[in-house]
Structure formats: structure tokens, C-alpha cells
C-alpha atoms as a PDB file:
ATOM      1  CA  UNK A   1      65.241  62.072 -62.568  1.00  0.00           C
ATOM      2  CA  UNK A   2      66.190  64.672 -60.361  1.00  0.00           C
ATOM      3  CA  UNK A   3      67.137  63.995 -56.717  1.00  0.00           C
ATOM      4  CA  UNK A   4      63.724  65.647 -55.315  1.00  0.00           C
ATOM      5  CA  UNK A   5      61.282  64.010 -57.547  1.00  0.00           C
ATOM      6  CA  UNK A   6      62.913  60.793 -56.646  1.00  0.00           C
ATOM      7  CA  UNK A   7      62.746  61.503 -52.897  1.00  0.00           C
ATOM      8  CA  UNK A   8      59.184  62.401 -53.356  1.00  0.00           C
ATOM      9  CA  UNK A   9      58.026  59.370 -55.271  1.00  0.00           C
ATOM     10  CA  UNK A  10      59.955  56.947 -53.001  1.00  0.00           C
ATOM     11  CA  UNK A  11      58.310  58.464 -49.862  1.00  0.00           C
ATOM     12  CA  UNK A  12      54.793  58.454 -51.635  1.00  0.00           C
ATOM     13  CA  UNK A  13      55.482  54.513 -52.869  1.00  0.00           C
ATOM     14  CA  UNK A  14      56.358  54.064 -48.802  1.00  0.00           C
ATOM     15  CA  UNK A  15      52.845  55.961 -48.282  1.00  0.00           C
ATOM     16  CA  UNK A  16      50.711  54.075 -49.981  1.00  0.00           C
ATOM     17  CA  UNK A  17      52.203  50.611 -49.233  1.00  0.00           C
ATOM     18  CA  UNK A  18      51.771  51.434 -45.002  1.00  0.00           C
ATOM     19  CA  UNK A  19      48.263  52.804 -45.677  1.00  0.00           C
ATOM     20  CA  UNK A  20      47.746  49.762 -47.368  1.00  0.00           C
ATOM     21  CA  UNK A  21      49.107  47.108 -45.004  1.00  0.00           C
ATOM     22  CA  UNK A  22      47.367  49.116 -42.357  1.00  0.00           C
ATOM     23  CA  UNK A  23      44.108  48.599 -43.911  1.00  0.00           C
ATOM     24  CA  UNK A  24      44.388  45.142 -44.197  1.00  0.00           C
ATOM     25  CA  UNK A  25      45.224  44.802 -40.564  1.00  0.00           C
ATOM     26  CA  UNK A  26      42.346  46.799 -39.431  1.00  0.00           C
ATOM     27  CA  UNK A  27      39.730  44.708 -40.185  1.00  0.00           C
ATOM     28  CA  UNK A  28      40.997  41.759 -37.939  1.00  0.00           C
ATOM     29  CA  UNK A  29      37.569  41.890 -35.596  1.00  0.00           C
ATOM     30  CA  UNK A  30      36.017  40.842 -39.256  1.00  0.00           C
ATOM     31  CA  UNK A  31      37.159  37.023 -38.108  1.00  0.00           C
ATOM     32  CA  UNK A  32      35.411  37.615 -34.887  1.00  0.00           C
ATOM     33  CA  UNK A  33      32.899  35.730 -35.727  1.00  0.00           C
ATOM     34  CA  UNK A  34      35.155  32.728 -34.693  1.00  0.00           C
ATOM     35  CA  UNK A  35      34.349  32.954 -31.577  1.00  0.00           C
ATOM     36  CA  UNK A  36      32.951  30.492 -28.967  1.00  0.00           C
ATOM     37  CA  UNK A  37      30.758  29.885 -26.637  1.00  0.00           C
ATOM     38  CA  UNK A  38      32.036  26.331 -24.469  1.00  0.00           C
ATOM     39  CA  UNK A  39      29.423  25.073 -21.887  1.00  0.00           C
ATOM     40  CA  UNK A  40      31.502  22.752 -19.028  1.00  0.00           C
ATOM     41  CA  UNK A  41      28.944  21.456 -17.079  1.00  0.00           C
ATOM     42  CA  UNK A  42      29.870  17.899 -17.706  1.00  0.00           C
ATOM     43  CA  UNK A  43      27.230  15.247 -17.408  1.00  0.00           C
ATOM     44  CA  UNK A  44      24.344  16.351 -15.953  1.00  0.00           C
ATOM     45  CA  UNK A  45      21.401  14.059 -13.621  1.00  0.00           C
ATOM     46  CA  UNK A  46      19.112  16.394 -12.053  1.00  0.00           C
ATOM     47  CA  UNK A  47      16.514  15.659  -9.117  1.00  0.00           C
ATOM     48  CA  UNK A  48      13.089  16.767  -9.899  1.00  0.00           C
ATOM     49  CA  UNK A  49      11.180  15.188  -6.915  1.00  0.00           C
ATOM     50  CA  UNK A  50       9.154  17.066  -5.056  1.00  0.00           C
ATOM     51  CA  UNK A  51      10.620  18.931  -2.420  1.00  0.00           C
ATOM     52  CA  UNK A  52      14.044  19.202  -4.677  1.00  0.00           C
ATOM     53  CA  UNK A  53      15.607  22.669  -6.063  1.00  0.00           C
ATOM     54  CA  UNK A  54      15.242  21.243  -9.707  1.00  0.00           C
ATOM     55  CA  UNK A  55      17.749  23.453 -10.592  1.00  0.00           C
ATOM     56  CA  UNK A  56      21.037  23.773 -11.886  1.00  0.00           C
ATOM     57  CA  UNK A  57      24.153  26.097 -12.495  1.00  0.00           C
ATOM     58  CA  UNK A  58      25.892  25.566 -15.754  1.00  0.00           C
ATOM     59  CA  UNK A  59      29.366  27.212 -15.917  1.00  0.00           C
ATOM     60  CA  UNK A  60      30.680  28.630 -19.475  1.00  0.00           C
ATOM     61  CA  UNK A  61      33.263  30.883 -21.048  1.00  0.00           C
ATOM     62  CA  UNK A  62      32.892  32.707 -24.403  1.00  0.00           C
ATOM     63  CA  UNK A  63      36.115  33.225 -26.337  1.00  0.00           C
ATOM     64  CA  UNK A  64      36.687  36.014 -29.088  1.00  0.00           C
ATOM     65  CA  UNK A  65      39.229  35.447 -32.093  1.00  0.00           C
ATOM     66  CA  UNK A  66      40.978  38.183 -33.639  1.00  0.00           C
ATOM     67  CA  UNK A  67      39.159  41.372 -32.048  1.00  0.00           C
ATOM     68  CA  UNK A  68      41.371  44.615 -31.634  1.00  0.00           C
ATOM     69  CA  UNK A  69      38.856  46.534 -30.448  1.00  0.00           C
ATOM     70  CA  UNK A  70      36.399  46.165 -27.245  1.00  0.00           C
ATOM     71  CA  UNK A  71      33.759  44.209 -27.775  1.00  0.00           C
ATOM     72  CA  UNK A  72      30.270  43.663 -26.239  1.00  0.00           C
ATOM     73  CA  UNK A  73      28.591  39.916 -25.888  1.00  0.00           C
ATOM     74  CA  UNK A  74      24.808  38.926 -25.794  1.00  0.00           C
ATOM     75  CA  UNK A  75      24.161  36.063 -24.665  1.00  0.00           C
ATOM     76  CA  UNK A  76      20.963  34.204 -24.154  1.00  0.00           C
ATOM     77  CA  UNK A  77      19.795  30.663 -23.222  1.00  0.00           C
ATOM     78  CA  UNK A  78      16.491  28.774 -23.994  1.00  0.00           C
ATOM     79  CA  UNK A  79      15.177  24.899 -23.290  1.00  0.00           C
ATOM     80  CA  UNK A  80      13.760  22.534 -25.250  1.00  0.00           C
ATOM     81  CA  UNK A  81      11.177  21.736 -22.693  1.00  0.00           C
ATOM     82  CA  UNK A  82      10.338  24.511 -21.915  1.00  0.00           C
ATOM     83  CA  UNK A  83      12.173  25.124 -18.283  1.00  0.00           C
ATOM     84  CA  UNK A  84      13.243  28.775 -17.475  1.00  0.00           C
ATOM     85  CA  UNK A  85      16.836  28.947 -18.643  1.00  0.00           C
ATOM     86  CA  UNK A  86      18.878  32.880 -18.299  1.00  0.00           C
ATOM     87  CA  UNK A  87      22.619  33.010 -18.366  1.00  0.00           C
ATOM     88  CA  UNK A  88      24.020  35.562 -16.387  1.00  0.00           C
ATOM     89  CA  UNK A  89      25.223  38.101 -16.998  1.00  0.00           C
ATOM     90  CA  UNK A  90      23.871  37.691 -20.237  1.00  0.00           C
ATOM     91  CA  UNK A  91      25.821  40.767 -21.024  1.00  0.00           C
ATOM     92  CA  UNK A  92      29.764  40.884 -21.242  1.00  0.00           C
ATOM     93  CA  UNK A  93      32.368  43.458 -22.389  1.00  0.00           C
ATOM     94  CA  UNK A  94      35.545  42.790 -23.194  1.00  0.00           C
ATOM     95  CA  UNK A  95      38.175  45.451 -22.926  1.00  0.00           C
ATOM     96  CA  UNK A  96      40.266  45.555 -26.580  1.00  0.00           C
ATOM     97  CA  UNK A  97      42.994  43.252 -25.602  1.00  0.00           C
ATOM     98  CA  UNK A  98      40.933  40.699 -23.907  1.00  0.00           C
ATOM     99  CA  UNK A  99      39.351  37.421 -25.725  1.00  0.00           C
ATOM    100  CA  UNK A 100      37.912  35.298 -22.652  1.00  0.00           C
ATOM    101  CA  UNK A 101      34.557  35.979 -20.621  1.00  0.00           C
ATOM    102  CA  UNK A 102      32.404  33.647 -17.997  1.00  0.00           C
ATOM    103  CA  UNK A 103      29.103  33.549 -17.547  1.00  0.00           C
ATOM    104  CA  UNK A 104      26.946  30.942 -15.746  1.00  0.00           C
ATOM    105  CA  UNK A 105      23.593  29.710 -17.090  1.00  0.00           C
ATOM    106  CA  UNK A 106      20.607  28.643 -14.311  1.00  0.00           C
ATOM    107  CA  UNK A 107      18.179  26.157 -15.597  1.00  0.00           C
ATOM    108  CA  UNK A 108      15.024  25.401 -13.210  1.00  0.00           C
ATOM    109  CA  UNK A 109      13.351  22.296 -14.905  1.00  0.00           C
ATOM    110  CA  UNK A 110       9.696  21.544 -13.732  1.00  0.00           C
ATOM    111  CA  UNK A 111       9.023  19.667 -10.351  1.00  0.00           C
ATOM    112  CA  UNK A 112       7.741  16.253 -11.846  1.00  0.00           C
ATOM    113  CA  UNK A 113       9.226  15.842 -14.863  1.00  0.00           C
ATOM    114  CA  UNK A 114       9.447  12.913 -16.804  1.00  0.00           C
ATOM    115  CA  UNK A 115      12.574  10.656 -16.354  1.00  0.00           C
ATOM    116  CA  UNK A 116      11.637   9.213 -20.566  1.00  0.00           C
ATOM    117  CA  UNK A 117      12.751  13.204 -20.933  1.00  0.00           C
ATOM    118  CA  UNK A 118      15.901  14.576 -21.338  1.00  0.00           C
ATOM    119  CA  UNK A 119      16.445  18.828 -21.607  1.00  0.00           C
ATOM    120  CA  UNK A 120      18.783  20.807 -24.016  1.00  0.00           C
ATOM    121  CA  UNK A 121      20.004  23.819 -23.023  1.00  0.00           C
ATOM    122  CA  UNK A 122      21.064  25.834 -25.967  1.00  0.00           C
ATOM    123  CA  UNK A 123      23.063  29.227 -25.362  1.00  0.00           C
ATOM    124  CA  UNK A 124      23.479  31.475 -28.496  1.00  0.00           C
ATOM    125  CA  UNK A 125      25.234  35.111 -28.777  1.00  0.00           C
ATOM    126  CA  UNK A 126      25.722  38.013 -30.601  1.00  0.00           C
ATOM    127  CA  UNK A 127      28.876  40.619 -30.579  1.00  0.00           C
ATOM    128  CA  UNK A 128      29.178  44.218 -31.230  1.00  0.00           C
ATOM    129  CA  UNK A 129      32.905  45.509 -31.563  1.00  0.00           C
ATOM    130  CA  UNK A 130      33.765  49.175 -30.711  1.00  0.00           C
ATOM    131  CA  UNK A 131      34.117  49.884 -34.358  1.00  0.00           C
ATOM    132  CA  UNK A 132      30.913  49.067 -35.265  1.00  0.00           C
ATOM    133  CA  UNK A 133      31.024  45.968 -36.542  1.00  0.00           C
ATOM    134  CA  UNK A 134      28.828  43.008 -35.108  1.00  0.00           C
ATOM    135  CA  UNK A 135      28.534  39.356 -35.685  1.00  0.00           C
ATOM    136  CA  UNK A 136      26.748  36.411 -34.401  1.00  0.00           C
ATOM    137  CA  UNK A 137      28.298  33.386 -32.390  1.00  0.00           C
ATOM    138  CA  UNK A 138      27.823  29.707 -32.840  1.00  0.00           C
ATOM    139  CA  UNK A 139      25.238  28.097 -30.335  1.00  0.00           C
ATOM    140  CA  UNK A 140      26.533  25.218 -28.428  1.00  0.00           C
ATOM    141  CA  UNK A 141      24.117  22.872 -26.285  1.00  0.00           C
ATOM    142  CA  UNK A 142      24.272  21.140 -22.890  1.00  0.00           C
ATOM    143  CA  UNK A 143      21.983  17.842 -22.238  1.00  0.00           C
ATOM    144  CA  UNK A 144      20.304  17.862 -18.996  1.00  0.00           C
ATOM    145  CA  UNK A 145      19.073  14.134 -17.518  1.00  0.00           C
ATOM    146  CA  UNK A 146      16.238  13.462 -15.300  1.00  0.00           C
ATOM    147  CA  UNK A 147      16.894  11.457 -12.153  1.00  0.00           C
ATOM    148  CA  UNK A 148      13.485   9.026 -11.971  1.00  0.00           C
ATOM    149  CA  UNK A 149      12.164   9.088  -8.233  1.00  0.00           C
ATOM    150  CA  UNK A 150       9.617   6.758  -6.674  1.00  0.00           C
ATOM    151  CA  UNK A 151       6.375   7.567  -4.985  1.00  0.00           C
ATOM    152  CA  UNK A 152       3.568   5.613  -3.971  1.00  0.00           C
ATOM    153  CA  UNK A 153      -0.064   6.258  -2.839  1.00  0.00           C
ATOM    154  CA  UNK A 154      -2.219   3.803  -1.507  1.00  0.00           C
ATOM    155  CA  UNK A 155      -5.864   3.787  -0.683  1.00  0.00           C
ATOM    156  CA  UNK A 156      -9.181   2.036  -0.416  1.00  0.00           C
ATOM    157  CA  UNK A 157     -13.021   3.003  -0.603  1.00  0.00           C
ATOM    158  CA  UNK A 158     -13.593   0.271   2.056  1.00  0.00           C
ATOM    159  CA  UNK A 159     -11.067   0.397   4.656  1.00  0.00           C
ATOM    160  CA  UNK A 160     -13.172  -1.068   6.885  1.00  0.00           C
ATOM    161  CA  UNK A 161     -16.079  -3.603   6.982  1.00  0.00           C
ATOM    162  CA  UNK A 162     -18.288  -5.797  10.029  1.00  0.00           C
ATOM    163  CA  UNK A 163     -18.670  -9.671   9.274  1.00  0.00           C
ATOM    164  CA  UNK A 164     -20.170 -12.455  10.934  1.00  0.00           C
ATOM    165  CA  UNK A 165     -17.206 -15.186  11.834  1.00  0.00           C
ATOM    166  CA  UNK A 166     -16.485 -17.652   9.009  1.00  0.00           C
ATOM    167  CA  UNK A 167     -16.952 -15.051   6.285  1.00  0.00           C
ATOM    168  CA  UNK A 168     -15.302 -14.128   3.461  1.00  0.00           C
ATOM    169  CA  UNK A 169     -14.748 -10.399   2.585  1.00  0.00           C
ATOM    170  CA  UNK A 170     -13.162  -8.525  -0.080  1.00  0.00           C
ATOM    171  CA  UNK A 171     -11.432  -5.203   0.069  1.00  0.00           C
ATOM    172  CA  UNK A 172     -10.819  -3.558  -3.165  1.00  0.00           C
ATOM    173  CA  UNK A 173      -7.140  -0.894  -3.126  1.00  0.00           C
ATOM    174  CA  UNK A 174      -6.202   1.582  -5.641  1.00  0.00           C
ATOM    175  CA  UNK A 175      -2.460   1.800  -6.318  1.00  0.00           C
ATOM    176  CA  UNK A 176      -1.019   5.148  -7.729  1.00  0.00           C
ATOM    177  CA  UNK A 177       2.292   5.787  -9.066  1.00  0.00           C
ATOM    178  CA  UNK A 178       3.229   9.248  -7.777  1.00  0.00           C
ATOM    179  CA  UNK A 179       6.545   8.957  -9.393  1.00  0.00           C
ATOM    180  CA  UNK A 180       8.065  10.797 -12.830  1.00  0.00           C
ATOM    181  CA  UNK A 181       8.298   6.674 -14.362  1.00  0.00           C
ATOM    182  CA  UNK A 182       7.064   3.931 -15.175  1.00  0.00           C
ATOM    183  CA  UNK A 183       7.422   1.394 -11.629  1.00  0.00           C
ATOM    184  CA  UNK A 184       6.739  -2.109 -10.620  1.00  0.00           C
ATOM    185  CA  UNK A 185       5.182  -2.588  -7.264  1.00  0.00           C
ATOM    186  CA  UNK A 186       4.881  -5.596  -5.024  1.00  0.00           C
ATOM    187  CA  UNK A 187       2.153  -6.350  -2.737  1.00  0.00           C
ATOM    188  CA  UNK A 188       2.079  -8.288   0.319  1.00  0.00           C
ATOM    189  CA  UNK A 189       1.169  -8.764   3.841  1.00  0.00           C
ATOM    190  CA  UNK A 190       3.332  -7.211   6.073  1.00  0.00           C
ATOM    191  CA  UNK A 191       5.436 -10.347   7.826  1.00  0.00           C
ATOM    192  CA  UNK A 192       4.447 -10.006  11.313  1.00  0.00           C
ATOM    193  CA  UNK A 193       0.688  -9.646  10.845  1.00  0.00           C
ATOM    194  CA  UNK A 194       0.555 -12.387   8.297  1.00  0.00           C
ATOM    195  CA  UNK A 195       2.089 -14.351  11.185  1.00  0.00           C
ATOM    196  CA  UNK A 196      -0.117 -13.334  14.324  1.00  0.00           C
ATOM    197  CA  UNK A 197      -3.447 -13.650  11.040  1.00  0.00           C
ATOM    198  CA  UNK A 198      -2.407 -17.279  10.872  1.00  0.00           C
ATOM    199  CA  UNK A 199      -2.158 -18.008  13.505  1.00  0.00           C
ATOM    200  CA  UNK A 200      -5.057 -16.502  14.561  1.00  0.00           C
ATOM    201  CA  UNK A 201      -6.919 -19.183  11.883  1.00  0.00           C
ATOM    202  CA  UNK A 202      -6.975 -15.934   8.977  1.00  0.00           C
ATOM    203  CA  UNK A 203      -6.165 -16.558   5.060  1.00  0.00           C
ATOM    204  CA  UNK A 204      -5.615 -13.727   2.910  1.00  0.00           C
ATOM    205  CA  UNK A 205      -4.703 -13.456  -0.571  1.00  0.00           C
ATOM    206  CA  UNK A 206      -3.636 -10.943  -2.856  1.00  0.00           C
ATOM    207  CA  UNK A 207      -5.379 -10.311  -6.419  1.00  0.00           C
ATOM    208  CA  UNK A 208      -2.176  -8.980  -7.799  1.00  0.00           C
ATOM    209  CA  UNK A 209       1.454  -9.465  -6.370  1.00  0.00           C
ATOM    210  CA  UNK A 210       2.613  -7.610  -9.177  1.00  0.00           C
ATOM    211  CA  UNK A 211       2.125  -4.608 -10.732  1.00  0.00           C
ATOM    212  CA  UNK A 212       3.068  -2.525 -13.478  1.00  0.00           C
ATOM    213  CA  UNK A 213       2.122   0.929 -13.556  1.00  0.00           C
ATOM    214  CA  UNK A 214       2.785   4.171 -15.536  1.00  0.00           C
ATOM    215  CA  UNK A 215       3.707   7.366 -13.925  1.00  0.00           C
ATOM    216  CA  UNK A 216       1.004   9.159 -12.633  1.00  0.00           C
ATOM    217  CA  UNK A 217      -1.397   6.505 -12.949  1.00  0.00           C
ATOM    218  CA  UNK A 218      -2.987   3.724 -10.972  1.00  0.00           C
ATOM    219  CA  UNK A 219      -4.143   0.132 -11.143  1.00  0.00           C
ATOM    220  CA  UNK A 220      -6.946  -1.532  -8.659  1.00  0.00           C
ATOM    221  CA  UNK A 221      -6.056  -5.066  -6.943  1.00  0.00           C
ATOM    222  CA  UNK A 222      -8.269  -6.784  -4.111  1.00  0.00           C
ATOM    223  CA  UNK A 223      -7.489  -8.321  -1.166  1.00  0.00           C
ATOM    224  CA  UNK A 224      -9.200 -11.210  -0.341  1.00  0.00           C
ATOM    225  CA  UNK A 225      -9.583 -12.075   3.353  1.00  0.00           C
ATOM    226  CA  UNK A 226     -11.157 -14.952   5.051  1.00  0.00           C
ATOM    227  CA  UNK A 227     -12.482 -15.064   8.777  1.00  0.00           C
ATOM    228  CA  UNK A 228     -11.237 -18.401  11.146  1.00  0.00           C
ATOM    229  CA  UNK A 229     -13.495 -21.355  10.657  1.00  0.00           C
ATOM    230  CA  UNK A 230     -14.152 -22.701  13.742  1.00  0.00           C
ATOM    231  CA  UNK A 231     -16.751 -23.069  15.764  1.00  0.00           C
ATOM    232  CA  UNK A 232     -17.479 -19.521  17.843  1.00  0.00           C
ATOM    233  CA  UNK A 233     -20.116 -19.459  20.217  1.00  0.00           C
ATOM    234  CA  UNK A 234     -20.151 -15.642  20.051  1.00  0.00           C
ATOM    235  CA  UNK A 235     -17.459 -12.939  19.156  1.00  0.00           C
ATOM    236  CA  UNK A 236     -17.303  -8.941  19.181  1.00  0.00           C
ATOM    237  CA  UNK A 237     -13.348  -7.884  17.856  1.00  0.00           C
ATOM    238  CA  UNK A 238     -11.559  -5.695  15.147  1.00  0.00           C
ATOM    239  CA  UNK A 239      -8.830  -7.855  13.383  1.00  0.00           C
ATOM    240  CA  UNK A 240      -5.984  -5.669  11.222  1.00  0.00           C
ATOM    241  CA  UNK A 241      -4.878  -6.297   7.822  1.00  0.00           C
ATOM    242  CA  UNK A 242      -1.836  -4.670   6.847  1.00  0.00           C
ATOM    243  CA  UNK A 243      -0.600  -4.549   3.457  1.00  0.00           C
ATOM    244  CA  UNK A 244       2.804  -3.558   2.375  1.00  0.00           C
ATOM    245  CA  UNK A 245       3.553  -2.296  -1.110  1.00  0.00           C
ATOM    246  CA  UNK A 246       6.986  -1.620  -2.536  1.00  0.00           C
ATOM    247  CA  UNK A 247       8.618  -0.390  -5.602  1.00  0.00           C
ATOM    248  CA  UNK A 248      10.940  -2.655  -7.514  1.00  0.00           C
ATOM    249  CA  UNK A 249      12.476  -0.425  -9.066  1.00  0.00           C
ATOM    250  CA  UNK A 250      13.662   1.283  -6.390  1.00  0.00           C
ATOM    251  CA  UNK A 251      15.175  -1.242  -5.296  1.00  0.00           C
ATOM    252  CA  UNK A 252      12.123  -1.998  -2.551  1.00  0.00           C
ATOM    253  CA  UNK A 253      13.679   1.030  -0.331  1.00  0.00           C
ATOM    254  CA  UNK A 254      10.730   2.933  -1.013  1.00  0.00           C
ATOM    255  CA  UNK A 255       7.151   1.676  -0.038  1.00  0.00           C
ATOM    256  CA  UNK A 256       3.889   2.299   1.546  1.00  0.00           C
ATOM    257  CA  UNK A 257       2.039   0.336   3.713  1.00  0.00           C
ATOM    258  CA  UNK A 258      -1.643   0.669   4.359  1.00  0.00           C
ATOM    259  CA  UNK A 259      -4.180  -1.119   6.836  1.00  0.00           C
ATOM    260  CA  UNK A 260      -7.318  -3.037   6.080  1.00  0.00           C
ATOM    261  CA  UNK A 261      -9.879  -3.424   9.352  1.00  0.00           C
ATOM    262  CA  UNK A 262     -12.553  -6.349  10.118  1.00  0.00           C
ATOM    263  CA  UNK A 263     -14.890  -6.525  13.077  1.00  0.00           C
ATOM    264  CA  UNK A 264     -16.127  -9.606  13.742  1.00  0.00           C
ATOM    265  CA  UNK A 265     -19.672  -9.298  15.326  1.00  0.00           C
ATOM    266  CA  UNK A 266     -21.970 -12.555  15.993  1.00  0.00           C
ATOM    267  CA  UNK A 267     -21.599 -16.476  15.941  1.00  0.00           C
ATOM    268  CA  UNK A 268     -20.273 -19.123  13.598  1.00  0.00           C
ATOM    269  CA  UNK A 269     -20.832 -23.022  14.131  1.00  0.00           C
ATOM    270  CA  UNK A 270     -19.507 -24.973  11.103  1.00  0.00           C
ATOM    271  CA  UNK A 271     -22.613 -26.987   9.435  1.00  0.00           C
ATOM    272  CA  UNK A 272     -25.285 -24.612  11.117  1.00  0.00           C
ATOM    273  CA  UNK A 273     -26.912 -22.993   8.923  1.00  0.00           C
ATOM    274  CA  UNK A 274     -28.941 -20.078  10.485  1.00  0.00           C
ATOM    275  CA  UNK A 275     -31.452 -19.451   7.105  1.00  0.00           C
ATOM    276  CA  UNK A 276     -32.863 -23.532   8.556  1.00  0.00           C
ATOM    277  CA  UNK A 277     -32.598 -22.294  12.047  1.00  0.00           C
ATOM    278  CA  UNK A 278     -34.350 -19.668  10.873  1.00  0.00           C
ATOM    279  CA  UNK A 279     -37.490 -21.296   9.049  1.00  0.00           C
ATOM    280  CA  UNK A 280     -37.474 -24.226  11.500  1.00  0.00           C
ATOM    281  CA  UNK A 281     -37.928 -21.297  14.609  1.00  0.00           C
ATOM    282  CA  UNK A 282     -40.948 -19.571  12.702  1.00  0.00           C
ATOM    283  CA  UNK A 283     -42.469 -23.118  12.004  1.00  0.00           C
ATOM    284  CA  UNK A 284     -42.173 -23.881  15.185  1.00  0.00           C
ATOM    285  CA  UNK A 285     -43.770 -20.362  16.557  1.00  0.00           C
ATOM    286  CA  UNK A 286     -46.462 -20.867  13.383  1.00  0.00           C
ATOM    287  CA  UNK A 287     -47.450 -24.316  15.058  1.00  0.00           C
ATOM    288  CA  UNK A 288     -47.832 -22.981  18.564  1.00  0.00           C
ATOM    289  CA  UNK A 289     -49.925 -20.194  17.884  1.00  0.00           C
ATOM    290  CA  UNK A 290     -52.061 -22.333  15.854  1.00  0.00           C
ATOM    291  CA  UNK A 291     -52.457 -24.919  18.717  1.00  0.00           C
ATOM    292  CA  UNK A 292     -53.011 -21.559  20.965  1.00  0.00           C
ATOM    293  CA  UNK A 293     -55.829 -20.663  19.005  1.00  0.00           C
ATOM    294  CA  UNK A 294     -57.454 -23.842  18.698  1.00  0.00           C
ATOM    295  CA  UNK A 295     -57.278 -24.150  22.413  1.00  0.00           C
ATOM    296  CA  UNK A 296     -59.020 -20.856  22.857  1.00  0.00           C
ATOM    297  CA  UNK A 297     -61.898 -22.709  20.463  1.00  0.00           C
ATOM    298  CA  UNK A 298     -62.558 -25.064  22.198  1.00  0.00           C
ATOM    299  CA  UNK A 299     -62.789 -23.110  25.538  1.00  0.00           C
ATOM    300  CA  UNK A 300     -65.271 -21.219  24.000  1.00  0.00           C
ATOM    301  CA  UNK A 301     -67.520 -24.258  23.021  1.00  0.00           C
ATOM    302  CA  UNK A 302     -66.987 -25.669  26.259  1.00  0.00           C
ATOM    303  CA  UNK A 303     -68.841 -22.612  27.599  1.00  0.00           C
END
């Protein structure tokens, strides 16, 4: 073969074998689709009590394989309960020659929620390289815990009642648990006024010492309180009753106390009983009118 022709079909060969490699090489952003997205916000316990942010900022990077051309990220996060989750920025470019971005995602759970919950953030993403080519990245989750705070509310339709000394009243309370769980709560007289009611010749019970109740619900227990016994000739004063309740669960660092008021208005002598006194004063009255009358009867035959 002459010297030309072989010239000519060596440099085509080289040709064709460059064009060839080339191509192969070009598509490299095809194994973009390796990419990741890595959430690092490690174990998360959020507050959701009132008065709390209930948010949180969840740092992340998103990592391209492979790309030799710039490349544009969408990113997007959503929550399995239903709080409002965004990433920003939820766009990102990376110049051709970079692989690594950060974003941050905010999640703002619900004031209230349930400590038996637990949220999953999921963040998802597509890419778009400057050659046209586009993908989609694997979604990778975070798990968000719920702190459980303790609230209580206490109250009474009767807060107040009048009794005659010696009585026996009964003051029915409503316990609510304002909390995001399930509590215990422990009822008692507060120390120092079951002391100074004691001495003072008082008793009071409580229904329930104990009580179980699920979030955002209430129980009723009644306090049962009984006047001093002896004998009192006459008495006009307001006696307090205050009742402490607690949370177990918390510990007992969180409670609620709530007062209970008796006025004690007349007399009490142990063994009178004033229904006789009663009857035997109006049979007494009945018999002096009648003698009254028959006087006046026999005035008038006398005349």
C-alpha cells in the first residue's frame, strides 16, 4: 500500500477510536443519579408545649457522583404528620466541577402534639445537568421525637358552700390533663392546712388519691370534709381547704393547687337535735294558745 493511503487510514483508525473513547466519557453525568441527599441532624426531642418554638433546623448536604457538567438540585421536604416542613434553599446549582451542596430543612410541628407520636421528615430531589439530562435522587428521612410536657387544670362547680357546725359536706373537683400524655396525678391536702384543719377538730378525705388520666381529658374526684364536733354555742367563720395535685410523672415538679371554702354559720350541741327542739317549741306554743283561748271563754261566761 502506498505511503499516503497508509498515512490516511492510520490517522482515520486514530479518528474514530478518540471520537469513540470521547463518547463514552461524555455521558459520565448519566451515573448522576448516584447522588445523595445525607440529613445530620442526629437524634432529635423536640418541645411542643405551649409557649415553645416547636421548631427545628435540620442541617443536610446533597452530593453529586460523576457530573461534568453544572448541575441544578430540587429539593423538597414533606412530614408525615402533617407539620410544615421547606428546605432551604430548596434550589442549588452546582458549578461543573463541584459535587457537594448544603441546605437546611425547618420543620414547625404543631403546639400540642402527642408525645405516643413521632414525625418523619422525608427530603427528596431532582437534578437537571447543563446538558440536558435530569435524574431523580434517593429520599432519605429524619425521625423527629416529641418531648411529653405536663399540665394540669383544676376546678370545681362548688368552690364554696355555708354549713351549720358538725356537718358533713362534699365538694365535687374536675381534674384535666392539659398535657400532650397520658399522666398520673396525686391528690392531697396541702401539709400545712391539713395541720392547722386538725387541729382545728376538721377531717377530710379524698375520693381518689390517684389518678390516671389521658391527655386532654379529665376525671371527677370528691372531697369529703367534715365540720369539728363539739359542742358550739354559736359560730359565724370561713374555714379553707386547700388541695394540692401533682403529676407523677413529672416527677411531682409540676402541680396545681386549688382551694375549697366553708362558712360555718349557726350552733351545734352534740345529742341536740333541733327537728325535737323544734316540735317540742310548737307543742309547747300549740298548748298555750289553747289555754289562752279557753281563758278568754270563760271570761266571757263569767260576764
Amino acid at each position: 500500500m502506498p505511503l499516503g493511503k497508509r498515512l490516511f487510514a492510520t490517522a482515520f483508525v486514530t479518528l474514530m477510536l478518540t471520537v469513540f473513547f470521547v463518547g463514552l466519557a461524555e455521558p459520565a453525568d448519566a451515573v448522576a443519579d448516584t447522588g445523595t441527599i445525607t440529613l445530620s441532624g442526629g437524634e432529635i426531642n423536640l418541645d411542643v408545649q405551649p409557649g415553645s418554638s416547636a421548631a427545628v433546623a435540620i442541617p443536610g448536604t446533597v452530593e453529586m457522583v460523576g457530573m461534568s457538567y453544572q448541575v441544578t438540585i430540587t429539593l423538597s421536604a414533606s412530614s408525615l404528620l402533617g407539620a410544615a416542613a421547606s428546605v432551604s434553599p430548596s434550589a442549588i446549582v452546582l458549578p461543573q466541577g463541584e459535587t457537594m451542596g448544603s441546605f437546611t430543612v425547618m420543620v414547625k410541628e404543631r403546639i400540642g402534639t402527642s408525645y405516643t407520636s413521632a414525625d418523619v421528615i422525608t427530603v427528596s430531589g431532582t437534578w437537571t445537568s447543563g446538558k440536558g439530562t435530569s435524574g431523580t435522587l434517593p429520599a432519605t428521612e429524619q425521625q423527629i421525637y416529641i418531648k411529653q410536657f405536663y399540665r394540669i387544670t383544676v376546678s370545681s362547680e362548688q368552690p364554696y358552700v355555708e354549713v351549720s357546725p358538725g356537718d358533713q359536706v362534699f365538694f365535687p373537683m374536675k381534674i384535666e390533663n392539659m398535657g400532650n400524655g397520658q399522666d398520673t396525678f396525686v391528690v392531697k391536702v396541702e401539709e400545712e392546712n391539713l395541720k392547722s384543719l386538725a387541729d382545728a377538730g376538721w377531717t377530710v378525705q379524698i375520693g381518689t388519691p390517684k389518678i390516671v388520666v389521658e391527655e386532654l381529658q379529665h376525671k371527677p374526684t370528691t372531697i369529703t370534709a367534715t365540720t369539728p364536733m363539739g359542742s358550739t354555742i354559736w359560730k359565724n367563720e370561713v374555714q379553707m381547704i386547700t388541695i394540692m395535685v401533682s403529676s407523677e410523672n413529672s416527677g411531682g415538679g409540676v402541680k396545681e393547687e386549688y382551694s375549697f371554702y366553708v362558712r360555718q354559720h349557726g350552733m351545734h350541741i352534740p345529742g341536740f337535735d333541733p327537728t325535737f327542739a323544734i316540735i317540742s317549741l310548737a307543742l309547747v306554743g300549740a298548748v298555750i294558745m289553747r289555754k289562752r283561748t279557753q281563758g278568754s271563754d270563760d271570761e266571757e261566761y263569767l260576764i
